[in-house]
Protein backbone atom coordinates (compact mmCIF):
# COMPACT_ATOMS: atom_id res chain seq x y z
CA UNK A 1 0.00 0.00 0.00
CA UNK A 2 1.35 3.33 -0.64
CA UNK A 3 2.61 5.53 1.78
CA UNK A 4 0.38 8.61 1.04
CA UNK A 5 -1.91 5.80 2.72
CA UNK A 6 -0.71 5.98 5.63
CA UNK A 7 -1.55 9.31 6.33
CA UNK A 8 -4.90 7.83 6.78
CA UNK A 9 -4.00 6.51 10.15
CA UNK A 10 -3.54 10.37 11.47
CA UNK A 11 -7.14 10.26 11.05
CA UNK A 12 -8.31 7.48 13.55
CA UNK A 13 -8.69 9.92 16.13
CA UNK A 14 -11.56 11.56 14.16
CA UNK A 15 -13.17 8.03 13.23
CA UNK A 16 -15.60 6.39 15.65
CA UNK A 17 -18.61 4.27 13.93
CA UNK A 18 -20.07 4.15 10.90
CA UNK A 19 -19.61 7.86 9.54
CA UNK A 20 -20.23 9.71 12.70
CA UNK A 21 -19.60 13.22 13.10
CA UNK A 22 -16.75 14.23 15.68
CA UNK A 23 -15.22 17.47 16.32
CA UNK A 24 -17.15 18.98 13.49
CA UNK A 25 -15.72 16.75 11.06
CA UNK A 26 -17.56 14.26 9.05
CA UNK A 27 -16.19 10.77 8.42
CA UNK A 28 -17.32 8.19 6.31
CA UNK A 29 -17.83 4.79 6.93
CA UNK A 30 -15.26 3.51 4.16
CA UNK A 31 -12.83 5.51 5.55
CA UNK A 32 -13.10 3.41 8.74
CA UNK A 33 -13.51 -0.16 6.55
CA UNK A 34 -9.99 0.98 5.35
CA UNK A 35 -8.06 1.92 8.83
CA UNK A 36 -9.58 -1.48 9.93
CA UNK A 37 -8.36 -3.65 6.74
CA UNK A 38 -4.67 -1.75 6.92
CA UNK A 39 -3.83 -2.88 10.38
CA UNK A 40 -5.86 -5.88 10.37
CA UNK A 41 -4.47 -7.91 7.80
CA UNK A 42 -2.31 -10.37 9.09
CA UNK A 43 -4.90 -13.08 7.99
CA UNK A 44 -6.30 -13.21 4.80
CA UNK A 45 -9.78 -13.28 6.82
CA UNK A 46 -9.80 -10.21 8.00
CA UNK A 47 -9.91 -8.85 4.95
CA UNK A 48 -12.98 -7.17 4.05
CA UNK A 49 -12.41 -7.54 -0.06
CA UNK A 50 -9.89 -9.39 -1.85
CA UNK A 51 -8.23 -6.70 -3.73
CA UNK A 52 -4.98 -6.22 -6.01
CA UNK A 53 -2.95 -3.96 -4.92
CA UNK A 54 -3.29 -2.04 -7.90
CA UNK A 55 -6.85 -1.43 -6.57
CA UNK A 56 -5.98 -1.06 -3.15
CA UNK A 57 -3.62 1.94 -4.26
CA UNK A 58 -5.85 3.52 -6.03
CA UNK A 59 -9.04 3.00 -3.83
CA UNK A 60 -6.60 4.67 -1.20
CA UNK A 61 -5.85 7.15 -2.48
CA UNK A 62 -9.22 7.59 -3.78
CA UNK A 63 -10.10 7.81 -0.41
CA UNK A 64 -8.14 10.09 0.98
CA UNK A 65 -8.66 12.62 -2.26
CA UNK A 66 -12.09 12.77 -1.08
CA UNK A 67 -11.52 13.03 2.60
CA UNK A 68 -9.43 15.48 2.23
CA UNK A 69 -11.75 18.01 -0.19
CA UNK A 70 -14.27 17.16 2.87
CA UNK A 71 -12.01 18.74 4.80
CA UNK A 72 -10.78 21.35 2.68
CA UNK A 73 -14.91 22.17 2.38
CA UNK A 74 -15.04 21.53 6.13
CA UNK A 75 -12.52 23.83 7.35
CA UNK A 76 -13.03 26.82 5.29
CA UNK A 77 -16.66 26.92 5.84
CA UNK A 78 -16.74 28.60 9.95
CA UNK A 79 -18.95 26.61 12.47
CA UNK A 80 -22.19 27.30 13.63
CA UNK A 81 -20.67 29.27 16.89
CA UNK A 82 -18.19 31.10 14.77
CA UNK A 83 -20.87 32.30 12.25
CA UNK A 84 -21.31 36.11 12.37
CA UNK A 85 -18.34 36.46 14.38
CA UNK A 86 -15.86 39.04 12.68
CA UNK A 87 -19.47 40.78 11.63
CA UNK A 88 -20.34 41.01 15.85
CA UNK A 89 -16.93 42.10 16.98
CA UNK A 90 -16.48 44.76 14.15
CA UNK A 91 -20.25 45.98 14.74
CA UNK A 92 -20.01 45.97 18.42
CA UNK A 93 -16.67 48.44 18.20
CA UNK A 94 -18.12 50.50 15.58
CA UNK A 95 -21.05 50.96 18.14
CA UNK A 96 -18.84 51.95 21.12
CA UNK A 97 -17.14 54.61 18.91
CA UNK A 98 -20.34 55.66 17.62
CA UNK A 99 -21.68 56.15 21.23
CA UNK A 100 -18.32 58.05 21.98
CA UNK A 101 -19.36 60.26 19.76
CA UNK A 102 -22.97 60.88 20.58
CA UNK A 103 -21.53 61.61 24.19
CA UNK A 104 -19.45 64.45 23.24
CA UNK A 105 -22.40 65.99 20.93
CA UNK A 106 -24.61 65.62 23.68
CA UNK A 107 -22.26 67.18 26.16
CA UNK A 108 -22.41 69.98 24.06
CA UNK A 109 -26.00 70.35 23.21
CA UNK A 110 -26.45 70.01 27.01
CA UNK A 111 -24.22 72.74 27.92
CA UNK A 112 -25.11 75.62 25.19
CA UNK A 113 -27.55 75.61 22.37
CA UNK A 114 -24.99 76.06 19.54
CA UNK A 115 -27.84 75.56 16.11
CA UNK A 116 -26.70 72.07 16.27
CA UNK A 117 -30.48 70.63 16.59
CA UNK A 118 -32.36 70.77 13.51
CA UNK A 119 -35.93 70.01 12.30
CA UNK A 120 -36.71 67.10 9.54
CA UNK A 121 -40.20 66.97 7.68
CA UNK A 122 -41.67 64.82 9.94
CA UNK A 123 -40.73 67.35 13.29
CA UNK A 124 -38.66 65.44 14.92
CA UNK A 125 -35.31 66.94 16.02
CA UNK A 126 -32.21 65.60 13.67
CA UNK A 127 -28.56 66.66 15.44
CA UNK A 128 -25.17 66.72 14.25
CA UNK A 129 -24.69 63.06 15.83
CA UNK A 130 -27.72 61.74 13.90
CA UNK A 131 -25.24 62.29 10.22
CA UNK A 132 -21.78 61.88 11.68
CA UNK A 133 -23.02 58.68 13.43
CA UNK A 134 -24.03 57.64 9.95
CA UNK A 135 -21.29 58.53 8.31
CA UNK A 136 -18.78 56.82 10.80
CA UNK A 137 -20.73 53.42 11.06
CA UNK A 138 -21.15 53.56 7.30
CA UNK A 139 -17.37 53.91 6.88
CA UNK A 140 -16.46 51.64 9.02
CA UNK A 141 -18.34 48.71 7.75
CA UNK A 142 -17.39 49.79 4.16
CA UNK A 143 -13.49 49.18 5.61
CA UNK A 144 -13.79 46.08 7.41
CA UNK A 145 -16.00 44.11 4.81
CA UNK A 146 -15.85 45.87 1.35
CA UNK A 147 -18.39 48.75 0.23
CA UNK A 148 -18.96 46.33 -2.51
CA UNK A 149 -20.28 44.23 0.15
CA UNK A 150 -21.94 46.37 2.72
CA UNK A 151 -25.56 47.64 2.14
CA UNK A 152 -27.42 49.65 4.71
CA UNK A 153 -30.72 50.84 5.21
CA UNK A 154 -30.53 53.84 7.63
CA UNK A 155 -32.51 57.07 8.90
CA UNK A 156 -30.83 60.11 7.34
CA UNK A 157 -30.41 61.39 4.01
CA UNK A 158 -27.97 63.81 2.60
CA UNK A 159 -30.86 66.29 1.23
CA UNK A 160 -30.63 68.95 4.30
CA UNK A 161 -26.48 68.83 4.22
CA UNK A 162 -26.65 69.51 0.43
CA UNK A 163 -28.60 72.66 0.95
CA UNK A 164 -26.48 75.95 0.26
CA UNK A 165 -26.89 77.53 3.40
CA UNK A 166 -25.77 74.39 5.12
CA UNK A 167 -22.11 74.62 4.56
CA UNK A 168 -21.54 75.39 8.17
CA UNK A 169 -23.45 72.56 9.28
CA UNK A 170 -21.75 70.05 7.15
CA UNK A 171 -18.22 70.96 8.25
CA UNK A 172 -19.25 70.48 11.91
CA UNK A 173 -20.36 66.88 10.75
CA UNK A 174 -17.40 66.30 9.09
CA UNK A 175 -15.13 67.78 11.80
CA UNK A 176 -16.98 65.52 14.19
CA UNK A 177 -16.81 61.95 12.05
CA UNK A 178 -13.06 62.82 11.42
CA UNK A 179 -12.92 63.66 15.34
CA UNK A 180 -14.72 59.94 16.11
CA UNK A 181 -12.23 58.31 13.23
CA UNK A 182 -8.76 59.86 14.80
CA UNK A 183 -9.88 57.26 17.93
CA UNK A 184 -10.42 54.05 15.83
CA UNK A 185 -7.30 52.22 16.87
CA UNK A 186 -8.36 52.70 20.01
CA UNK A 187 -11.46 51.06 19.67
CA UNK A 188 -9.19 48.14 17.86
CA UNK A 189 -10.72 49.41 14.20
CA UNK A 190 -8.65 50.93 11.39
CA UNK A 191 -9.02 54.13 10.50
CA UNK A 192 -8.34 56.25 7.49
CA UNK A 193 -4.72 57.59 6.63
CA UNK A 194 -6.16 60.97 5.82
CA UNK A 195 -9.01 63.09 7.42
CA UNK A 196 -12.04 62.59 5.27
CA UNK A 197 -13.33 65.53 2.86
CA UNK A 198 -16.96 66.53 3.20
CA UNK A 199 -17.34 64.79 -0.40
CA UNK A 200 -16.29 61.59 1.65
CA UNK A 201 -18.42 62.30 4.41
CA UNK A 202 -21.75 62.94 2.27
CA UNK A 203 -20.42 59.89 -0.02
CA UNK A 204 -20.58 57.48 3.27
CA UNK A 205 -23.87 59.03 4.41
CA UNK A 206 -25.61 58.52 1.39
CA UNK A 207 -23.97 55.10 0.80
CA UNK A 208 -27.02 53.97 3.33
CA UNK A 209 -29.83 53.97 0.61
CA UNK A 210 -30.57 49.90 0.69
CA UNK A 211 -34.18 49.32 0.99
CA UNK A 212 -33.84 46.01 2.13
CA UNK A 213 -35.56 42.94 1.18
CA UNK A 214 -36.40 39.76 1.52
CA UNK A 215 -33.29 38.34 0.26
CA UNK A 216 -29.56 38.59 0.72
CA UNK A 217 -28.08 40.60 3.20
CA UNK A 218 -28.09 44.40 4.61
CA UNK A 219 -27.40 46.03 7.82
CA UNK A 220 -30.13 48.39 9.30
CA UNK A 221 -29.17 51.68 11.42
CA UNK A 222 -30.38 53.96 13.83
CA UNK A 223 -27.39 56.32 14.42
CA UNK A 224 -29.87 58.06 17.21
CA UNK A 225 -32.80 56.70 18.60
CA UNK A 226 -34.70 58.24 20.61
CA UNK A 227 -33.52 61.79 18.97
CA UNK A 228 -35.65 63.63 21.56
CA UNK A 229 -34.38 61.95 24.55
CA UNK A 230 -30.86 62.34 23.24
CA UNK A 231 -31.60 66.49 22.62
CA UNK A 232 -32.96 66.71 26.05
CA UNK A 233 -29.89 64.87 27.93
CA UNK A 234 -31.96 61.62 28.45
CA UNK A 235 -32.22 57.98 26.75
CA UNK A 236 -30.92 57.27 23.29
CA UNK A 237 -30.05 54.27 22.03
CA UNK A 238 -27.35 53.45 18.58
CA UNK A 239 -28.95 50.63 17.00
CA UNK A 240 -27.41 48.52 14.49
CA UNK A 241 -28.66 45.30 13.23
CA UNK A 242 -27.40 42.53 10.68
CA UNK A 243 -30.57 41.37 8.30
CA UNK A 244 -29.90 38.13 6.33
CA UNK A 245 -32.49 36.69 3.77
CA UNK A 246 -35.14 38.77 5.57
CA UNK A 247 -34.17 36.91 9.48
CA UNK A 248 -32.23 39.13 12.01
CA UNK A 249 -29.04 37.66 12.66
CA UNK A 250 -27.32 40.13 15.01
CA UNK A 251 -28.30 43.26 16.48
CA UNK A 252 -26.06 46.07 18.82
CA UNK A 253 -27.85 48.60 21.14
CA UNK A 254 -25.63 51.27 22.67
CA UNK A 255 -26.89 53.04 25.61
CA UNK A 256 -24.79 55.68 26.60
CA UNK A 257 -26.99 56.79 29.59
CA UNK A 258 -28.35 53.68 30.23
CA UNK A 259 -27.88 53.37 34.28
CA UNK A 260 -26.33 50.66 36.31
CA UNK A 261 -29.39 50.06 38.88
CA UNK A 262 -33.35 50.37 36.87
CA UNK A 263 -34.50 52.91 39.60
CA UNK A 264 -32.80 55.53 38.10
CA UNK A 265 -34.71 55.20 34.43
CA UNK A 266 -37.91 56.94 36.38
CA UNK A 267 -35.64 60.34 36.19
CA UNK A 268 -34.45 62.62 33.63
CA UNK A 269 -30.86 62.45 33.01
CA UNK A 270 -30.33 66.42 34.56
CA UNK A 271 -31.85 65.36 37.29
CA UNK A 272 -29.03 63.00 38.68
CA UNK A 273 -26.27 65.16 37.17
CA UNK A 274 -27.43 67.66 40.07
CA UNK A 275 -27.66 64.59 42.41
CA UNK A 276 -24.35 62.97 41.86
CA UNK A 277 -22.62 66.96 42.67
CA UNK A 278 -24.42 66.43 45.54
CA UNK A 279 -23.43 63.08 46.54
CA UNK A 280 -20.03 60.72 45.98
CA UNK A 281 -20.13 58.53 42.94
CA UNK A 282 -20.81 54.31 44.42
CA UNK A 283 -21.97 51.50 42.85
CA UNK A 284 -25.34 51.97 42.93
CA UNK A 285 -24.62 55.34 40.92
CA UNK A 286 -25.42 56.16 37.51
CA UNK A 287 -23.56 53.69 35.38
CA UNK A 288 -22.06 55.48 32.07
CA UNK A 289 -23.60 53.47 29.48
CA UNK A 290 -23.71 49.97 27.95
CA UNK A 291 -23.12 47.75 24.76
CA UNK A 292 -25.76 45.19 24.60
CA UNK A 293 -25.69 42.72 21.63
CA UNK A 294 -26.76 39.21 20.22
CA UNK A 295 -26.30 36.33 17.92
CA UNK A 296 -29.41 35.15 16.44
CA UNK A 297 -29.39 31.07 17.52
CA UNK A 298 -26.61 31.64 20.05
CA UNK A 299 -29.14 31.32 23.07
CA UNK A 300 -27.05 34.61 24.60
CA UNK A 301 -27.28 38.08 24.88
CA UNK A 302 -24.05 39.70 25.82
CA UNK A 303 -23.37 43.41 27.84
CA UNK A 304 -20.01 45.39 27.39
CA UNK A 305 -19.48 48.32 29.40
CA UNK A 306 -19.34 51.51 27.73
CA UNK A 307 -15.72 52.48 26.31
CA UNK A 308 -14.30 55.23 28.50
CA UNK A 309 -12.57 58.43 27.92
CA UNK A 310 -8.65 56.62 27.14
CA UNK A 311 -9.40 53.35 27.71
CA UNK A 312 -8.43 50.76 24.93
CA UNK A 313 -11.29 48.43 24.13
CA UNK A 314 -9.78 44.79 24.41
CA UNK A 315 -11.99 42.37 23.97
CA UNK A 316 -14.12 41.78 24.73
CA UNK A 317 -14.18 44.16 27.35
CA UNK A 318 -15.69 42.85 30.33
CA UNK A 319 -18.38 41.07 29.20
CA UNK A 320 -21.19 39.26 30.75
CA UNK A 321 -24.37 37.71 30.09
CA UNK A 322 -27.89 39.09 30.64
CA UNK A 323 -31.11 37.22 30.61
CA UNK A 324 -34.83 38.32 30.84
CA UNK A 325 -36.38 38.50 34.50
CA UNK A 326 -38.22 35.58 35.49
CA UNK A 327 -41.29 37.43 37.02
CA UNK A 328 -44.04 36.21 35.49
CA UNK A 329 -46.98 37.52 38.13
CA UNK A 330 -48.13 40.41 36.28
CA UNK A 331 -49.02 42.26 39.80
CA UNK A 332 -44.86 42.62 39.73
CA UNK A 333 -44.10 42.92 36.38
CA UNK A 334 -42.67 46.22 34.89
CA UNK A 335 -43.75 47.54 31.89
CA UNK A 336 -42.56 50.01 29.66
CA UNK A 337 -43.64 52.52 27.09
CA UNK A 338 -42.94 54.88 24.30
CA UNK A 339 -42.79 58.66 26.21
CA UNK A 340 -44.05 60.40 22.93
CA UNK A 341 -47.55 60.82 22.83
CA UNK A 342 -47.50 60.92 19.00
CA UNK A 343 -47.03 57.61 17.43
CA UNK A 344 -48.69 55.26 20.70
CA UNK A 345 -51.69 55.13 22.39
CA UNK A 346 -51.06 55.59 26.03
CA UNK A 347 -54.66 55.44 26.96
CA UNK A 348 -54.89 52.14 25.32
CA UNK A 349 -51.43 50.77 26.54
CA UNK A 350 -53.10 51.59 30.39
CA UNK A 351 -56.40 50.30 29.68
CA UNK A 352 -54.45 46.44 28.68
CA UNK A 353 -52.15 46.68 31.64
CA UNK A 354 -55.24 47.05 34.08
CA UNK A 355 -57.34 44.28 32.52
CA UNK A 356 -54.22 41.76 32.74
CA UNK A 357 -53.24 43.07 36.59
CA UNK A 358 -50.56 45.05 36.03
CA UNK A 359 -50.46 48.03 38.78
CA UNK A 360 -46.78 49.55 38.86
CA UNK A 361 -46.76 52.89 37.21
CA UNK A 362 -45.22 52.45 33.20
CA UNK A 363 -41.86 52.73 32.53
CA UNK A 364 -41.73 56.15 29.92
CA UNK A 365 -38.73 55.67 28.24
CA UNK A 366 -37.06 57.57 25.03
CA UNK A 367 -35.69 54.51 22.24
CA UNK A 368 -34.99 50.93 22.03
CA UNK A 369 -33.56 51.53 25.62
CA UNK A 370 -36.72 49.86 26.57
CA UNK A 371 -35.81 46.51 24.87
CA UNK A 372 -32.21 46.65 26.66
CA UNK A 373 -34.54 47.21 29.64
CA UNK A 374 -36.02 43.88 28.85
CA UNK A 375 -33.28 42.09 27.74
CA UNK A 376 -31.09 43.17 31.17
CA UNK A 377 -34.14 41.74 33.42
CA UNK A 378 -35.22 45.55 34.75
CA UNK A 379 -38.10 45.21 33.51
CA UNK A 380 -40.60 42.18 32.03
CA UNK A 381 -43.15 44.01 29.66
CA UNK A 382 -43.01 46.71 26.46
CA UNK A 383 -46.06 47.50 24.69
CA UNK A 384 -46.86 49.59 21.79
CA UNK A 385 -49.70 50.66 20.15
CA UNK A 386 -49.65 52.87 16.94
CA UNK A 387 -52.03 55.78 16.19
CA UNK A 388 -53.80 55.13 12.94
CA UNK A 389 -51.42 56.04 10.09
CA UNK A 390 -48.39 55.55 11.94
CA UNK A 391 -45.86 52.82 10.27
CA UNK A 392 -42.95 51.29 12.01
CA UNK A 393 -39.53 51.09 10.43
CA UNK A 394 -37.47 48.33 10.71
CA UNK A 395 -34.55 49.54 12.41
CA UNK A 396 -36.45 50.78 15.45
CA UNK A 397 -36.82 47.33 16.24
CA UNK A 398 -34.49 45.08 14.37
CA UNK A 399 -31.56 45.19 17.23
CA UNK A 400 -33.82 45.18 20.06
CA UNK A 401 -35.83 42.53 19.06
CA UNK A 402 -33.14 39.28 18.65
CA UNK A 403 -31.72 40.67 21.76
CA UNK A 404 -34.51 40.36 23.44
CA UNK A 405 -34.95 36.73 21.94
CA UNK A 406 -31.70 35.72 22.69
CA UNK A 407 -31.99 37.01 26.33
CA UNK A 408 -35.22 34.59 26.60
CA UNK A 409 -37.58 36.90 25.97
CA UNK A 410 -40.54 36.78 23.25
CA UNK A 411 -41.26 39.25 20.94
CA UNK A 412 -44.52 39.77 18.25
CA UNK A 413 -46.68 41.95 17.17
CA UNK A 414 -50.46 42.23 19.03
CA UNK A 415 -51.90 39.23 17.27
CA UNK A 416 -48.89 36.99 18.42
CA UNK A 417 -47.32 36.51 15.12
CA UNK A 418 -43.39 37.35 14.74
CA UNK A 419 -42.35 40.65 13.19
CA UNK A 420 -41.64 40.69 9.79
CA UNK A 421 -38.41 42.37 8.37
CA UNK A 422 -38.17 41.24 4.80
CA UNK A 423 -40.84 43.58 3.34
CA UNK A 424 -38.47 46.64 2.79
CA UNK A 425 -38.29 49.69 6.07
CA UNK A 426 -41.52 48.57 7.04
CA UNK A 427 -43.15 46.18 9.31
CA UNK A 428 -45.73 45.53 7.06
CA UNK A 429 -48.46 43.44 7.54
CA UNK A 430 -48.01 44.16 11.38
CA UNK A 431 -50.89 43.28 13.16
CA UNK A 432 -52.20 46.11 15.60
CA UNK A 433 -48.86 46.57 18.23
CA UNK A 434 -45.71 45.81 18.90
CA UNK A 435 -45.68 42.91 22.23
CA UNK A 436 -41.75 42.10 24.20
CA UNK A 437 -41.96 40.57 27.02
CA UNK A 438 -39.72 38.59 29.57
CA UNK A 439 -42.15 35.01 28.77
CA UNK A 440 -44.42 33.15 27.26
CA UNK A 441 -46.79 33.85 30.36
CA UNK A 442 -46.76 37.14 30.15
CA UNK A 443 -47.03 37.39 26.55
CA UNK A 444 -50.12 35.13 26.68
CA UNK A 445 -51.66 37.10 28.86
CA UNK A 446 -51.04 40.12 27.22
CA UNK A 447 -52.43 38.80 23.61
CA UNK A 448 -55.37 38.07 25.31
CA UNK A 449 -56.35 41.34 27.15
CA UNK A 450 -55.24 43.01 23.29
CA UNK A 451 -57.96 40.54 22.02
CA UNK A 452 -60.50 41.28 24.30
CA UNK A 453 -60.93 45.24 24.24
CA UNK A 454 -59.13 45.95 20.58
CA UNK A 455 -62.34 47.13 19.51
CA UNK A 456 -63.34 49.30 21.92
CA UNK A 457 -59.81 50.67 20.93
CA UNK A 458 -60.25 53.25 18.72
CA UNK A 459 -57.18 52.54 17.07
């Protein structure tokens, strides 16, 4: 037998049974008949087939031609726990940098009014951070994976920065992306050689024009949710997601004011920076933000602490687990809410959490803070109800809601069925409300005090 045959016997470690799979490799069951007849054939019977050894040779190496193409296939193909991987890591950094930014526009929009808040068509306030979050998150996924292989549905548009008399507002965007970009190695991301021109800016802004799908695959991105919250010093949330054949396979919340014990989401965020000049920092003190994100299928959802002022993010950076609470009495559940009046019905939302028993005062909070809420175990219910008219877009919900899932947690729309992200930035076909809650209990019970006054709704 030729010696490329032996190489075979390397193998044996991998081969139990009749083509079982072990360590992620697949071996069949000649390849087993052949170990067996090779060191087994002092007598001629033991031998499986009589065989020249013309035949033998090439049967061998035969063999071992197609185990090893297996293996080639095998090995360059990642397993089922390294799937998304490089896509996580670079999205979770590209969040923390994107909510070191948001911090220092906030700072400033907190401390003066400098005309960095602006007004879109539909009256909600767009900022500085809103583009320059864009443009930095849009960059940086164009670098790590190939703008010929990144597509992004996002909020913004570059119609308002194009304007004539907006010259001064683009060069504070671009000032602040190239600001956020100088940092990148610290975050463990490459950044560019050169400062980006405005040209480059508006180029990666606009880049985000994907109107998703229901196949292949596209990110989705809220540079700032919860744009009121974030204008008033309160909740915001970055939200990036990873969309795949119209499934969510990863999403990233960062919370940059999100605080380290739940009581402290019942107060505006002015309020405890007069408390905490007032009393020393602790432990129980308002935590500087968070990094929540998820795998879809990974049965985990994972919290990073936010990235501080000239720290080095090494990963991954003190993470831990979180899971969904485990209440499931809805006397001591928590539930949460949208704060603007606008686009939910609050008077609705109240009138379901007194039918099911719910009698803690809601949770008001700005942006997909509320699913982190969920997902962290501070809270067990979120419920929304849109005013007539009113559409949800997919990235509003995309991140929060495999989180969520991951972290144990069910989420649906009102009739119970799951949300639907393959019909462009829609949820179309989404039936009354928006439901997360900690478990199936809860949820239940919810879907059936929606079913039982819906049409005394109004809605």
């Amino acid at each position: 037998m030729p010696l490329y045959c032996s190489g075979l016997a390397t193998r044996v470690p991998h081969v139990l049974g009749n083509g079982r799979i072990i360590n992620n490799h697949l071996i069949s069951h000649h390849v087993g008949t052949l170990f067996f007849s090779r060191h087994h054939n002092s007598s001629p019977k033991h031998n499986l087939v009589s065989l020249s050894k013309f035949n033998q040779s090439c049967l061998c190496c035969s063999s071992s031609s197609s185990i090893m193409e297996e293996q080639t296939k095998l090995d360059s193909t990642p397993s089922e726990s390294e799937k998304y991987s490089k896509e996580v890591e670079v999205a979770v950094r590209a969040v923390q940098m994107a909510c070191a930014l948001c911090q220092r526009v906030q700072g400033n929009l907190i401390s003066k009014t400098n005309g960095q808040v602006q007004s879109k068509d539909d009256n909600s306030p767009v900022t500085v951070a809103d583009w320059s979050v864009q443009a930095t998150v849009s960059w940086l996924l164009s670098e790590s994976f190939g703008s010929k292989n990144v597509s992004i549905v996002a909020e913004e548009d570059i119609q308002k920065l194009c304007k004539a008399d907006a010259a001064g507002l683009l060069a504070t965007v671009s000032n602040t992306v190239n600001e956020c970009l100088a940092e990148a190695s610290r975050f463990g991301l490459k950044g560019p050689n050169i400062s980006l021109g405005t040209s480059e800016v508006l180029e990666a802004i606009s880049r985000c024009n994907s109107t998703g799908g229901p196949t292949g695959r596209f990110w989705t991105l809220d540079p700032v949710d919860g744009t009121l919250g974030f204008v008033r010093g309160d909740q915001y949330a970055v939200a990036l997601a990873l969309i795949e054949d119209g499934q969510v396979v990863l999403g990233v919340l960062g919370c940059p004011n999100y605080p380290i014990s739940k009581e402290w989401l019942s107060y505006h965020h002015r309020y405890h920076r007069i408390i905490s000049k007032l009393t020393p920092p602790t432990s129980e003190s308002w935590d500087k933000g968070c990094v929540i994100y998820a795998r879809r299928g990974s049965g985990e959802a994972l919290m990073q602490p936010l990235l501080h002022v000239n720290q080095k993010l090494v990963w991954p950076n003190s993470v831990r687990p979180v899971r969904v609470s485990s209440i499931d009495n809805p006397s001591l559940a928590t539930f949460c809410e949208p704060v603007e009046k606008a686009n939910s019905s609050h008077s609705f939302t109240a009138g379901v959490a007194h039918s099911m028993g719910l009698r803690k005062q809601p949770l008001r909070v700005y942006s997909m803070v509320k699913y982190a809420a969920i997902a962290r175990g501070d809270a067990e219910i979120f419920m929304k109800f849109a005013r007539a008219g009113y559409k949800e877009k997919i990235w509003d919900h995309a991140a929060g809601v495999v989180i969520i899932q991951e972290a144990g947690g069910v989420v649906t729309d009102a009739r119970g069925r799951p949300l639907d992200f393959s019909k462009g930035i829609y949820l179309e076909g989404l039936d009354r409300g928006i439901i997360a809650c900690a478990g199936p209990k809860l949820h239940d019970k919810i879907i059936s005090a929606v079913d039982a006054s819906w049409d005394s709704s109004g809605l």
